[in-house]
N, C-alpha and C. Protein backbone atom coordinates (compact mmCIF):
# COMPACT_ATOMS: atom_id res chain seq x y z
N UNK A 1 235.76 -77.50 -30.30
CA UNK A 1 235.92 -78.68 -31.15
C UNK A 1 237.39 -78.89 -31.48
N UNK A 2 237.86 -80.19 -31.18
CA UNK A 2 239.64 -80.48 -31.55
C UNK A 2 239.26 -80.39 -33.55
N UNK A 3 240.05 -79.56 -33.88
CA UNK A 3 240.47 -79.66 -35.38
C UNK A 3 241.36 -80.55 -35.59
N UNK A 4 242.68 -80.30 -35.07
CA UNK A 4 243.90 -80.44 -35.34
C UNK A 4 244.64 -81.29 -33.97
N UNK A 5 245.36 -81.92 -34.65
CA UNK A 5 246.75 -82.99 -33.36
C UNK A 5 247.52 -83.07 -34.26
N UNK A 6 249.08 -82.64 -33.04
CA UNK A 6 250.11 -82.72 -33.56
C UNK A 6 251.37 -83.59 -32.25
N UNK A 7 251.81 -84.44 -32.59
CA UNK A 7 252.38 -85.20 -31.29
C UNK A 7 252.56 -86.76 -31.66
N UNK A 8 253.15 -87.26 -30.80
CA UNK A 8 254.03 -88.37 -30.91
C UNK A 8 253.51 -89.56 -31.22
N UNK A 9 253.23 -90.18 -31.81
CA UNK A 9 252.53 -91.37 -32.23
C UNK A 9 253.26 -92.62 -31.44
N UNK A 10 252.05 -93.11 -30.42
CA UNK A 10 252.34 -94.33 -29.43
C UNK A 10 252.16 -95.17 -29.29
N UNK A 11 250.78 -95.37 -30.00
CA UNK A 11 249.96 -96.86 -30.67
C UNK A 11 249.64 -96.59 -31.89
N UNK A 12 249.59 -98.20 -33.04
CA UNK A 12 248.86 -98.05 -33.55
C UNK A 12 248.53 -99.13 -34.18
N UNK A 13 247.21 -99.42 -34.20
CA UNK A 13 246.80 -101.00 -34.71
C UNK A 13 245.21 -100.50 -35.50
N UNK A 14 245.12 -100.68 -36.52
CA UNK A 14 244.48 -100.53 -37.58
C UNK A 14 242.60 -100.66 -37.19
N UNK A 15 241.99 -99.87 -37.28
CA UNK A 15 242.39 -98.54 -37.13
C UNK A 15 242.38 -97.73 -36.13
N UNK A 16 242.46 -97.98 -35.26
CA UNK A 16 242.77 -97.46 -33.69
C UNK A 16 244.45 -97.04 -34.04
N UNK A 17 244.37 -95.59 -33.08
CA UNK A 17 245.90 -95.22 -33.06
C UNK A 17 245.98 -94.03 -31.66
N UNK A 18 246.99 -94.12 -30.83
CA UNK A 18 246.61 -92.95 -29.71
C UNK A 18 248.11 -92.07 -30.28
N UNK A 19 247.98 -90.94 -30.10
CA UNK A 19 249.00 -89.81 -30.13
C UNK A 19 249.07 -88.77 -28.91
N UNK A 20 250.51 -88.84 -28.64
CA UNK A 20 250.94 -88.20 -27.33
C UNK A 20 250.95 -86.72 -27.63
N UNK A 21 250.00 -86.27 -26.95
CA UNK A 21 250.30 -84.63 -27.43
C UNK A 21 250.43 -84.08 -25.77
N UNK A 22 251.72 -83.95 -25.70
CA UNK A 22 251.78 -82.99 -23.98
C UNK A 22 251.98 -83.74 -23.36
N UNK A 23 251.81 -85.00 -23.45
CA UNK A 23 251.74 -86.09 -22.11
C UNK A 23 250.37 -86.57 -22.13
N UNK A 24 249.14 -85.88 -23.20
CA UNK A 24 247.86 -86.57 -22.88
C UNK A 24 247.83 -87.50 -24.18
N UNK A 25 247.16 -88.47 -24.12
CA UNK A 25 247.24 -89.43 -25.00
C UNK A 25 245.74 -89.60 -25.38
N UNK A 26 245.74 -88.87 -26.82
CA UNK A 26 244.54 -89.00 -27.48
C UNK A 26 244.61 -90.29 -28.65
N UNK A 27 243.20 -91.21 -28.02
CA UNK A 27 242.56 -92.45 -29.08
C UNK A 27 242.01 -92.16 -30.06
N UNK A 28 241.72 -92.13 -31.01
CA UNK A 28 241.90 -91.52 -32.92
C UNK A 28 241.08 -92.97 -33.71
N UNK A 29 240.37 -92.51 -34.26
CA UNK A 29 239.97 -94.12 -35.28
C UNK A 29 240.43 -93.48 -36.80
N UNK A 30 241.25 -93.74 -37.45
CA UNK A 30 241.72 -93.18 -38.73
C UNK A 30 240.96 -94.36 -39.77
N UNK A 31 241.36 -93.37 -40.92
CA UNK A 31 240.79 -94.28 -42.09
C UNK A 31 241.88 -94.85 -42.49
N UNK A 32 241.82 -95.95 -43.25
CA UNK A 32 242.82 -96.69 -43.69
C UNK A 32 243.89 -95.62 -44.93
N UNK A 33 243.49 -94.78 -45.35
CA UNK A 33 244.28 -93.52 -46.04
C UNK A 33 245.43 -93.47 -45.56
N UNK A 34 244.64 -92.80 -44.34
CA UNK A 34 245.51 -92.26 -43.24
C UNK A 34 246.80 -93.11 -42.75
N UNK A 35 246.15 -94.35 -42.35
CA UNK A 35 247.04 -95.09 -42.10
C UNK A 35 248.72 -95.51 -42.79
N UNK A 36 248.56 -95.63 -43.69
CA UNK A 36 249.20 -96.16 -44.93
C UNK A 36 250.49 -94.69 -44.74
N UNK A 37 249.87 -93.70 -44.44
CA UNK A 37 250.67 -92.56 -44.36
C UNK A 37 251.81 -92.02 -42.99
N UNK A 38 251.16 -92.88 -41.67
CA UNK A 38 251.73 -92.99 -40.80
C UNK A 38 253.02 -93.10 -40.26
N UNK A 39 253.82 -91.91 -39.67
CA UNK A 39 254.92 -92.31 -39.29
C UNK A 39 255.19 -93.90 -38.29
N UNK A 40 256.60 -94.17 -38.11
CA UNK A 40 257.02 -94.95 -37.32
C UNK A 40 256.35 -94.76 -35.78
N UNK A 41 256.24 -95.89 -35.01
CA UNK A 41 256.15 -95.53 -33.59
C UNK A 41 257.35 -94.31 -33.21
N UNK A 42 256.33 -93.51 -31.99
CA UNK A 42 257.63 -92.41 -31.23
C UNK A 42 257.96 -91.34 -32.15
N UNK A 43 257.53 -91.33 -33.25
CA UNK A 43 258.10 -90.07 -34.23
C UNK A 43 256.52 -89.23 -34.74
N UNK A 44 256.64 -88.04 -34.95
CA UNK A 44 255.60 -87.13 -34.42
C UNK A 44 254.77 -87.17 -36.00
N UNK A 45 253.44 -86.63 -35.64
CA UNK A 45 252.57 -86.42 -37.08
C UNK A 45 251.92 -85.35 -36.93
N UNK A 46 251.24 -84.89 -37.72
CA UNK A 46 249.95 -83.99 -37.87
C UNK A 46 248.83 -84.48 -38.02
N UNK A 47 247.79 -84.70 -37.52
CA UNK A 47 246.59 -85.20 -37.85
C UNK A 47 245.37 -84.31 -37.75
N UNK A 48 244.86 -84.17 -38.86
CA UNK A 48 243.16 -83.24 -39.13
C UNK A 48 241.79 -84.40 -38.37
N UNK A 49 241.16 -83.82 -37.06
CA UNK A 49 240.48 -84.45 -36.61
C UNK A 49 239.17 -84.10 -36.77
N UNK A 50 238.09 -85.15 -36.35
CA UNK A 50 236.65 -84.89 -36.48
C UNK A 50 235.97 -85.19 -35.05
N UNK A 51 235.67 -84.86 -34.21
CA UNK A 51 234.86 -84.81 -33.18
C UNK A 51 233.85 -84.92 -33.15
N UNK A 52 233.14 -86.23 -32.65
CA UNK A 52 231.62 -86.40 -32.66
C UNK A 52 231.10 -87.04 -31.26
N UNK A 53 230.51 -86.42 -30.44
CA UNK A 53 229.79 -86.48 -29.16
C UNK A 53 228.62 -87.22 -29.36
N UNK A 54 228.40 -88.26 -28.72
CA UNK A 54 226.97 -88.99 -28.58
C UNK A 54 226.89 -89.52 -26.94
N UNK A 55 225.30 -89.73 -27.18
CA UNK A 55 224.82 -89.93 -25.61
C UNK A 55 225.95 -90.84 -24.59
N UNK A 56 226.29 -91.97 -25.62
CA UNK A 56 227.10 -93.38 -24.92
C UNK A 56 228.79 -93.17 -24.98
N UNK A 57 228.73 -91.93 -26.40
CA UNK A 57 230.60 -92.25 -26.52
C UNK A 57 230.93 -90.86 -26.64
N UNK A 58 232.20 -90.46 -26.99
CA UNK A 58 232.88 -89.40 -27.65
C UNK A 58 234.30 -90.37 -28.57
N UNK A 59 234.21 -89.68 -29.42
CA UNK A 59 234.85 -90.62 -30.57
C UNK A 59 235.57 -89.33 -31.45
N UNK A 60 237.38 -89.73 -31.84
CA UNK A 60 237.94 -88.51 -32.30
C UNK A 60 238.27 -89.34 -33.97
N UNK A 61 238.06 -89.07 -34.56
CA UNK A 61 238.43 -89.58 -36.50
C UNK A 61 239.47 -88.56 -36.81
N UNK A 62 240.58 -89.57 -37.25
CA UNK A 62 241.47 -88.80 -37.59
C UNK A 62 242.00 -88.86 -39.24
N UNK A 63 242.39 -87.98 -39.67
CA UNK A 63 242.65 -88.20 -41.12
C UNK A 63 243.74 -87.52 -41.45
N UNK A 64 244.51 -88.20 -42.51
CA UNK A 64 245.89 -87.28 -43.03
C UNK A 64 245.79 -85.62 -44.12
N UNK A 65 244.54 -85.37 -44.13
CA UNK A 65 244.51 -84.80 -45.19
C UNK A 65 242.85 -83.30 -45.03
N UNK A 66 242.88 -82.50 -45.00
CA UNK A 66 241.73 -81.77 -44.96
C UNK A 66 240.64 -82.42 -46.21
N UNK A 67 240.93 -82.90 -47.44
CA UNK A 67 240.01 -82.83 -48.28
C UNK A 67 239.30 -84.71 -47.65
N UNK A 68 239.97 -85.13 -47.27
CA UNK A 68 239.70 -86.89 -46.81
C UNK A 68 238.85 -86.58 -45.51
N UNK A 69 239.53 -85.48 -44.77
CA UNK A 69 238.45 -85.07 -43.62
C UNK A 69 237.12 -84.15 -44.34
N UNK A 70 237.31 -83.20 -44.97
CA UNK A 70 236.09 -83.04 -45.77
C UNK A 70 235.01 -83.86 -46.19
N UNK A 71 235.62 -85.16 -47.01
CA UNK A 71 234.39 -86.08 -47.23
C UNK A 71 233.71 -86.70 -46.32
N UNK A 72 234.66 -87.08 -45.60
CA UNK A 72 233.76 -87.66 -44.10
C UNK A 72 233.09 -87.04 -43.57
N UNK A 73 232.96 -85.42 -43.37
CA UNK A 73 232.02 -84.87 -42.64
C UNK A 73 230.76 -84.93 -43.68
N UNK A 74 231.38 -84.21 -44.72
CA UNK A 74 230.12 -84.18 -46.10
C UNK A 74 229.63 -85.19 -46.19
N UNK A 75 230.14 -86.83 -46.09
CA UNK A 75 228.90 -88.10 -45.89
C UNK A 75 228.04 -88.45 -45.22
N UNK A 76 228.19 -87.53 -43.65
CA UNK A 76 227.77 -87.65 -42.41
C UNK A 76 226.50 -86.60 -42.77
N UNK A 77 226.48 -85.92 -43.32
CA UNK A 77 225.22 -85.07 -43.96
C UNK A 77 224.12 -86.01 -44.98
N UNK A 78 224.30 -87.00 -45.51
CA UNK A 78 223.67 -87.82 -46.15
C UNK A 78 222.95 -88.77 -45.63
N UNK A 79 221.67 -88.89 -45.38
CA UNK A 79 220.70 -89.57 -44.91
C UNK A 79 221.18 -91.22 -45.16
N UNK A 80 220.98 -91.55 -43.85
CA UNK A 80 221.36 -93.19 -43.67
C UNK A 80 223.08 -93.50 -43.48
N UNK A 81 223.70 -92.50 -43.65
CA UNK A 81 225.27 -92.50 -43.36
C UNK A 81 225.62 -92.42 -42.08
N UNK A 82 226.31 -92.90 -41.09
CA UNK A 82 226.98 -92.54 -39.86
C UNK A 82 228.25 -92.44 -39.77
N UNK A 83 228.74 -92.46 -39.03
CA UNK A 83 230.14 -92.34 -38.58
C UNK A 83 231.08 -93.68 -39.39
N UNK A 84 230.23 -95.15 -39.08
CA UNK A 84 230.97 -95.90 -39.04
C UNK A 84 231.06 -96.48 -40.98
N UNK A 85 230.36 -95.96 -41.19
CA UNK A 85 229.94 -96.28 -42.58
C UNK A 85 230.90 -94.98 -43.85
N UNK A 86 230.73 -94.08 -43.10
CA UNK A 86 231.56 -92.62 -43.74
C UNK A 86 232.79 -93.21 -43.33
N UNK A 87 233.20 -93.97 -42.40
CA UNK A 87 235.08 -94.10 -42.54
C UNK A 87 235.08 -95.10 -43.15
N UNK A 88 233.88 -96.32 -43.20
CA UNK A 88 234.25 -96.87 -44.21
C UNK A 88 234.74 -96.71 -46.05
N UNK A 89 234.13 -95.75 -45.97
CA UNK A 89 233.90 -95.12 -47.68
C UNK A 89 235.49 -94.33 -47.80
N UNK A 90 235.30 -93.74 -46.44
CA UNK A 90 236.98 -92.77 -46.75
C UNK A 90 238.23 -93.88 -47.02
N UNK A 91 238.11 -95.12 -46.02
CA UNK A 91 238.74 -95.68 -46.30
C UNK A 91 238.96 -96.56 -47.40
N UNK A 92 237.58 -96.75 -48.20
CA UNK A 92 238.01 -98.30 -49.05
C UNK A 92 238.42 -97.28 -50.88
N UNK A 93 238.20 -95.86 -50.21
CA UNK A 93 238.95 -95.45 -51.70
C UNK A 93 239.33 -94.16 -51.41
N UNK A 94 240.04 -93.26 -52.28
CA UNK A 94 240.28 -91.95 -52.25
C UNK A 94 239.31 -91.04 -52.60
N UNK A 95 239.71 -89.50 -52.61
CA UNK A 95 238.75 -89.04 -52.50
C UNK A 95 238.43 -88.37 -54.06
N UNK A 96 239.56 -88.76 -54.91
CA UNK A 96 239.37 -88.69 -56.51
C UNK A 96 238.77 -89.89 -56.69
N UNK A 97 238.70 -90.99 -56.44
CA UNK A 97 238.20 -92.28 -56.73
C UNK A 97 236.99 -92.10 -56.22
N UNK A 98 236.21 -91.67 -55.41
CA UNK A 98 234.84 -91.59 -55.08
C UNK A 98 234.35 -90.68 -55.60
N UNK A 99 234.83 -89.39 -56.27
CA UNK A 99 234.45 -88.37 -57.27
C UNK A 99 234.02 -88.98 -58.28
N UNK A 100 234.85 -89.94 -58.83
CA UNK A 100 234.55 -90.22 -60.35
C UNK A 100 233.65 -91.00 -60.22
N UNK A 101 233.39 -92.20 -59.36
CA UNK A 101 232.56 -93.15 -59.40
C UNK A 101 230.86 -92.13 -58.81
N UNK A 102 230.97 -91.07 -58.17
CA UNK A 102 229.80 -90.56 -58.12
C UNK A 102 229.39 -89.61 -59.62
N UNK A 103 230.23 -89.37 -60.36
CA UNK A 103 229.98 -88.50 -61.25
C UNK A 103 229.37 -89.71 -62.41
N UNK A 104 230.33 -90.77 -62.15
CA UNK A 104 230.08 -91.36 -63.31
C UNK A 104 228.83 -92.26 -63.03
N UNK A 105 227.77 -92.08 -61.61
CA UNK A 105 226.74 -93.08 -61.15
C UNK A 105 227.08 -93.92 -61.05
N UNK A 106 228.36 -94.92 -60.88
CA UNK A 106 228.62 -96.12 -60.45
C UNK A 106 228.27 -96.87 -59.44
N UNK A 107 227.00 -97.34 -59.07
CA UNK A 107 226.34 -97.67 -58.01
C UNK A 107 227.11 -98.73 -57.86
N UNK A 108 227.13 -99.76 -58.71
CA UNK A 108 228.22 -101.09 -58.42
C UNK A 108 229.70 -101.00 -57.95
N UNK A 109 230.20 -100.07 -58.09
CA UNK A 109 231.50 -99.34 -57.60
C UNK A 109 231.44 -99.51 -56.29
N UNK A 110 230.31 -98.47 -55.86
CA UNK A 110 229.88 -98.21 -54.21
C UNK A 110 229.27 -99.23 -53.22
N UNK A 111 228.22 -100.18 -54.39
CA UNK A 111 228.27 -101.24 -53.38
C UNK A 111 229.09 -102.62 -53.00
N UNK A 112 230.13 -102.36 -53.60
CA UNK A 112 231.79 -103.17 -53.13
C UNK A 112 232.23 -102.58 -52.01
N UNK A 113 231.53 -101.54 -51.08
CA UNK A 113 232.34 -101.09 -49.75
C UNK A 113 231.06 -101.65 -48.57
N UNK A 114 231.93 -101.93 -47.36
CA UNK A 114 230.84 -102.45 -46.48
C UNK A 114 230.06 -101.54 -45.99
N UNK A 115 228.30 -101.86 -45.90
CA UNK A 115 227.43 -101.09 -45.28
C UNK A 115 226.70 -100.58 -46.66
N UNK A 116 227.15 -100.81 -47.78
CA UNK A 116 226.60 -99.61 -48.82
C UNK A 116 226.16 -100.28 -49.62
N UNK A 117 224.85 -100.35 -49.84
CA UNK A 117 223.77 -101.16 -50.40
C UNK A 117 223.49 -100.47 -51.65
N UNK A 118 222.61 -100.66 -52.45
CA UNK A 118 222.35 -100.45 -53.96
C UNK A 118 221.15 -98.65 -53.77
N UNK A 119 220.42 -99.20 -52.27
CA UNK A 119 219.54 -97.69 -52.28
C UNK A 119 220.44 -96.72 -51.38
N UNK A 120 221.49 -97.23 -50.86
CA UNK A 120 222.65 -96.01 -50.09
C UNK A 120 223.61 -95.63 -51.39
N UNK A 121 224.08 -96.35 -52.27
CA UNK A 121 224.62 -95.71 -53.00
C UNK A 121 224.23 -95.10 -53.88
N UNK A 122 223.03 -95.16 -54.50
CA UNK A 122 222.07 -94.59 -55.22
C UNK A 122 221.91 -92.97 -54.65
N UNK A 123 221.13 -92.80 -53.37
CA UNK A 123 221.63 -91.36 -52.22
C UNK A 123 222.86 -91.02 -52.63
N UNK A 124 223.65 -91.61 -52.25
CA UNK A 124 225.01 -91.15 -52.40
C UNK A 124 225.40 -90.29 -53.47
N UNK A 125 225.04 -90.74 -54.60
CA UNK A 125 225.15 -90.58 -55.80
C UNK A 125 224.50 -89.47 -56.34
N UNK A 126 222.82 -89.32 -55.72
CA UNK A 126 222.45 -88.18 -55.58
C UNK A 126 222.92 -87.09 -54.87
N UNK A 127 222.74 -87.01 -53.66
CA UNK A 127 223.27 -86.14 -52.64
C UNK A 127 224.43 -85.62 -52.42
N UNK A 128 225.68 -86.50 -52.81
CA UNK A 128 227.09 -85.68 -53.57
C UNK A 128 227.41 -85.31 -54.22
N UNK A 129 226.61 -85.63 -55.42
CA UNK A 129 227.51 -84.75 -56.49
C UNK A 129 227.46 -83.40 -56.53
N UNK A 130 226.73 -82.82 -55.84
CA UNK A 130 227.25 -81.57 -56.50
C UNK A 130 227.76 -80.88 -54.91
N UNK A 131 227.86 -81.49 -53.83
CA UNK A 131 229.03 -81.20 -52.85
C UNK A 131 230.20 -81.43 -53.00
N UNK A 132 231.12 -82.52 -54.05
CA UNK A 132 231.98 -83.12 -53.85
C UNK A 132 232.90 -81.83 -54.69
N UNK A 133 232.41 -81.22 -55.41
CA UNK A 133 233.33 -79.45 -55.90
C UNK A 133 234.54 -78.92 -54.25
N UNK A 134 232.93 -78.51 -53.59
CA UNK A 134 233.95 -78.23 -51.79
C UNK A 134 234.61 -78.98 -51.01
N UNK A 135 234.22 -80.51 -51.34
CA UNK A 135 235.63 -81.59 -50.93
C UNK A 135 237.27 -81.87 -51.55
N UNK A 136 236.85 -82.02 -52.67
CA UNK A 136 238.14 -81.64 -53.58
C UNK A 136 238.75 -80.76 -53.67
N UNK A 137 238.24 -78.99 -53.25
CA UNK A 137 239.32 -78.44 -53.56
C UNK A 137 239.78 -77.77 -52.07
N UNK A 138 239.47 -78.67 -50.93
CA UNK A 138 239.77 -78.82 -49.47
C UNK A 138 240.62 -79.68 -49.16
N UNK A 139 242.13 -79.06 -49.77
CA UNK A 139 243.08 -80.51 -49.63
C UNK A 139 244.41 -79.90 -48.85
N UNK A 140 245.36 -80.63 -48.41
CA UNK A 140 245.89 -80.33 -47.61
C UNK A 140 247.57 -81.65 -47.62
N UNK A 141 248.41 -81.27 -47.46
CA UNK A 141 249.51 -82.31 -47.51
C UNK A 141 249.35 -83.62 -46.40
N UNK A 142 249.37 -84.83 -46.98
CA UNK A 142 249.59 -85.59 -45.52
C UNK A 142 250.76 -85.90 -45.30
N UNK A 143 250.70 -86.61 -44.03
CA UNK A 143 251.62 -86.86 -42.85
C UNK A 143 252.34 -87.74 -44.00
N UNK A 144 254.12 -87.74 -44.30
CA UNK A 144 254.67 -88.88 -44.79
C UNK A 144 255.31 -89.59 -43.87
N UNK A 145 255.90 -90.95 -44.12
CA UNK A 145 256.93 -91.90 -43.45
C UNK A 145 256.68 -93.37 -44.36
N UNK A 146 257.28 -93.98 -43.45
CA UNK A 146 257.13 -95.07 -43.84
C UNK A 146 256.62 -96.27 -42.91
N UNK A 147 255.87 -96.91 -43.38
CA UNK A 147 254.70 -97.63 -42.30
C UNK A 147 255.88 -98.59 -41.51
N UNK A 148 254.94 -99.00 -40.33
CA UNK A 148 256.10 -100.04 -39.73
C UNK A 148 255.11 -101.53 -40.00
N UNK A 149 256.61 -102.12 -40.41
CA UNK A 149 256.05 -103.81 -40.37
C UNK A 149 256.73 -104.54 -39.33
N UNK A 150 255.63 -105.30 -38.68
CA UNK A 150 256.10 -106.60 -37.70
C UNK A 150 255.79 -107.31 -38.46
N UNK A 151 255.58 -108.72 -37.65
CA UNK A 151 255.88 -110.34 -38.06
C UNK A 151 255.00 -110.55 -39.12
N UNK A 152 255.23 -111.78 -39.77
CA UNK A 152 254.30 -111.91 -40.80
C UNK A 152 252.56 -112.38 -40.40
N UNK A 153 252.73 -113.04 -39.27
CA UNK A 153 251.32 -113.58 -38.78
C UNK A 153 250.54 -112.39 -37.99
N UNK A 154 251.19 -111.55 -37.55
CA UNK A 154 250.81 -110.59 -36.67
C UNK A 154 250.30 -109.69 -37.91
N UNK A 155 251.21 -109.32 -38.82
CA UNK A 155 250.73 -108.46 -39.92
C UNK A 155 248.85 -108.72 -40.68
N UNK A 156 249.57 -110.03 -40.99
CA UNK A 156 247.87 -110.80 -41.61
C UNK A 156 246.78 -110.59 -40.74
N UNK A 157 246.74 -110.81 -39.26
CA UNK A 157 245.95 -110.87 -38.52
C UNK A 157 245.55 -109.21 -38.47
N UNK A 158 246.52 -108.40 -38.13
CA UNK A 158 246.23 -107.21 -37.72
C UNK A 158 245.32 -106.78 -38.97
N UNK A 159 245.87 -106.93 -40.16
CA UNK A 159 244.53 -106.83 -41.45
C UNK A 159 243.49 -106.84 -41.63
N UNK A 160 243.20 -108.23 -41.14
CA UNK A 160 241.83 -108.72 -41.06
C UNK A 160 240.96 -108.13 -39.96
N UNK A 161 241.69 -108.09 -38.86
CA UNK A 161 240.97 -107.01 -37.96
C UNK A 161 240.77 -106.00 -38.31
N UNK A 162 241.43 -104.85 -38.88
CA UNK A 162 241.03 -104.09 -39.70
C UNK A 162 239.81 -104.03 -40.43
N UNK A 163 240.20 -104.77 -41.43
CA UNK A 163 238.91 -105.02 -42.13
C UNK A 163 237.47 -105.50 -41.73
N UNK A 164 237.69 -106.03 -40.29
CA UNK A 164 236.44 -106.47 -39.57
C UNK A 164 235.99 -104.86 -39.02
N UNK A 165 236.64 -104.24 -38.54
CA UNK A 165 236.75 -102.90 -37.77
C UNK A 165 236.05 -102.01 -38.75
N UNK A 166 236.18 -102.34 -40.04
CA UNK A 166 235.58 -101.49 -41.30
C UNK A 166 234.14 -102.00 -41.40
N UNK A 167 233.68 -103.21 -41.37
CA UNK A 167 232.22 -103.76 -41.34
C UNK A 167 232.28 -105.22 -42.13
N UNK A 168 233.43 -105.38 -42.33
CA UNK A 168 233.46 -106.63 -43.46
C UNK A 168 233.12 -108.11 -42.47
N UNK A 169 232.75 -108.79 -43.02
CA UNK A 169 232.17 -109.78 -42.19
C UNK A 169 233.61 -111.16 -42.51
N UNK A 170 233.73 -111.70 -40.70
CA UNK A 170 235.04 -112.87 -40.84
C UNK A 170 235.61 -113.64 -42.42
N UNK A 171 234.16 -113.72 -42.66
CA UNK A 171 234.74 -114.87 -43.26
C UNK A 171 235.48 -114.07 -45.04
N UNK A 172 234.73 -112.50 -45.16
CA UNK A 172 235.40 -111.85 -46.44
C UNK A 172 236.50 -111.05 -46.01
N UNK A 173 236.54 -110.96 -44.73
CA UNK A 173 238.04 -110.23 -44.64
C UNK A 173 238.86 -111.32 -44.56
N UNK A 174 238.61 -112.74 -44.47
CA UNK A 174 240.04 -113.38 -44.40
C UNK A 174 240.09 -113.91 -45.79
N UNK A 175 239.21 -113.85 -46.79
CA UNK A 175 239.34 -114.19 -47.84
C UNK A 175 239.96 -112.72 -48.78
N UNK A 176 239.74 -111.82 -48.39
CA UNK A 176 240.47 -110.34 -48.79
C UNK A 176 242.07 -110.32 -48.90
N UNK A 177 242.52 -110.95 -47.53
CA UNK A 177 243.77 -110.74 -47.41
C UNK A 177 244.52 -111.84 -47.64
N UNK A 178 243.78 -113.05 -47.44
CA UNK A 178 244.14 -114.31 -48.19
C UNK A 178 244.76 -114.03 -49.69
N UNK A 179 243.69 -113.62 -50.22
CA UNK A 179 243.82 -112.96 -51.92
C UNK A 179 245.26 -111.96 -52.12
N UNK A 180 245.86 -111.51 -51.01
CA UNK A 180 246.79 -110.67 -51.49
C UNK A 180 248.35 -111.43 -51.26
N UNK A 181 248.88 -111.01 -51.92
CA UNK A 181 250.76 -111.34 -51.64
C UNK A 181 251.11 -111.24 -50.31
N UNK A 182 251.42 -111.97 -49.39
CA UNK A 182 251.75 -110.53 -47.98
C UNK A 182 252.88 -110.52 -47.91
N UNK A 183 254.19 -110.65 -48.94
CA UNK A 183 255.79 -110.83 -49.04
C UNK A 183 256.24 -109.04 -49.07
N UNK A 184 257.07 -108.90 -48.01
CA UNK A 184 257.13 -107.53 -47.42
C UNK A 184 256.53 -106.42 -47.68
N UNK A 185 254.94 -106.87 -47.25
CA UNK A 185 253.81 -105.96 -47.20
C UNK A 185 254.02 -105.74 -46.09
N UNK A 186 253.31 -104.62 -45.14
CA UNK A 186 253.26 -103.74 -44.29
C UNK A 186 252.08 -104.64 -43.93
N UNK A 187 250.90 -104.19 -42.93
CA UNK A 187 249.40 -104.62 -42.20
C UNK A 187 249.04 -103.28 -43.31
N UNK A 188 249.19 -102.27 -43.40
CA UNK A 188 248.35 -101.35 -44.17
C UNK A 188 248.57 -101.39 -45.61
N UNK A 189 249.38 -101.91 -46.11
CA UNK A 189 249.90 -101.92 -47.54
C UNK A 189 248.75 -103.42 -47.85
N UNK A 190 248.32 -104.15 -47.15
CA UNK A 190 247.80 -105.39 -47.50
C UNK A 190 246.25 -104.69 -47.28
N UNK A 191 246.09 -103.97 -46.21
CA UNK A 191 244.77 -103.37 -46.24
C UNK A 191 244.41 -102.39 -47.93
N UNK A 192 245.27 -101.61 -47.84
CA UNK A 192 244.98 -100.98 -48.94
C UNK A 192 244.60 -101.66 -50.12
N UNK A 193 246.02 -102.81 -50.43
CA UNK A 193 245.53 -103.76 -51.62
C UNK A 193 244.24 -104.48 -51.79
N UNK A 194 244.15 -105.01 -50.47
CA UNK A 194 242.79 -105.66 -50.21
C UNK A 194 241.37 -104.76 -50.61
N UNK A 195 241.61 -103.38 -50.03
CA UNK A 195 239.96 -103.03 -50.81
C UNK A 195 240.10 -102.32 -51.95
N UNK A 196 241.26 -102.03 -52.78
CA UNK A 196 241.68 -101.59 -53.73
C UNK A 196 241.16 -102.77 -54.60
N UNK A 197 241.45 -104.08 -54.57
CA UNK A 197 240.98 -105.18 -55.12
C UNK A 197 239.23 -105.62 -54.95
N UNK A 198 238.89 -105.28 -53.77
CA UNK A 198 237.14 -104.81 -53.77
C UNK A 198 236.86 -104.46 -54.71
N UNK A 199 237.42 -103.37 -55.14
CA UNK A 199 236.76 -102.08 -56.18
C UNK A 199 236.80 -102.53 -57.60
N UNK A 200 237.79 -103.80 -57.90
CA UNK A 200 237.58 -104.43 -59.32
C UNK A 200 236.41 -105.03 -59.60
């Protein structure tokens, strides 16, 4: 099982990213966390990976952080959760911000993220709390830099794809990022704001 990548970062468009390790170029779906944390193109990272084999794909999740990779596996244990729904959750908050809102039963919290309905967050709510002790104290430094920004139309767009890539449907991811400032925002600094503003 790949744990760990360490190597040159060559693509990256939200949330797809490939990293050069050796000359082989591994494709990565990160959470938007992660992202936000990302070095420049060509300059190297660390990334904590998750490996999941199915009949049709092989698919590598990458995350900046052991305790952010912790929750994602620990959601993937929760009945009705998959892959694509657990990076949603990693991504639309942290992993102290999904502590509290499970401790505190905030079902309305949880169903502001895409895929997560009133009887999934309800599970949720059951079924984590008393795992989320071994997620939290599974933490680990992430990757720093500073994100790269292109053009302003390319930025917006790349967002919204994003946010489609997360489960959000056309017409609320362009009203997401619509809603935000995009005056020297990054594509991930507008993602972040954008489901950070979900969660109100």
């Amino acid at each position: 099982m790949i744990g760990q990548l360490r190597g040159k970062l060559i693509h990256k468009q939200a949330p797809e990213l490939m990293l050069d390790v050796n000359g082989v170029g591994y494709e990565l779906l990160a959470s938007m966390t992660t992202f936000l944390d990302l070095p420049e193109l060509d300059e190297e990272t660390t990334l904590f990976t998750h490996f999941i084999v199915r009949e049709d794909s092989q698919t590598l999740y990458a995350f900046g952080s052991k305790s952010e990779r912790s929750l994602f596996r620990t959601l993937l244990k929760v009945n009705g959760v998959g892959p694509k729904m657990a990076l949603a959750i990693v991504s639309g908050m942290t992993v102290s911000e999904f502590s509290q809102f499970i401790h505190a039963s905030d079902v309305t919290a949880l169903t502001r993220l895409p895929g997560v309905g009133k009887k999934t967050a309800e599970r949720l709510i059951i079924e984590m709390r008393d795992r989320l002790p071994d997620v939290e104290s599974n933490d680990s430094s992430s990757p720093t830099s500073t994100p790269n920004a292109p053009s302003q139309r390319h930025i917006e767009e790349e967002a919204v794809n994003a946010l489609l890539a997360l489960g959000y449907k056309p017409p609320q991811a362009s009203r997401m990022i619509a809603s935000i400032s995009a005056d020297n925002l990054s594509a991930e600094e507008m993602i972040r704001l954008a489901l950070k503003a979900s969660l109100l």
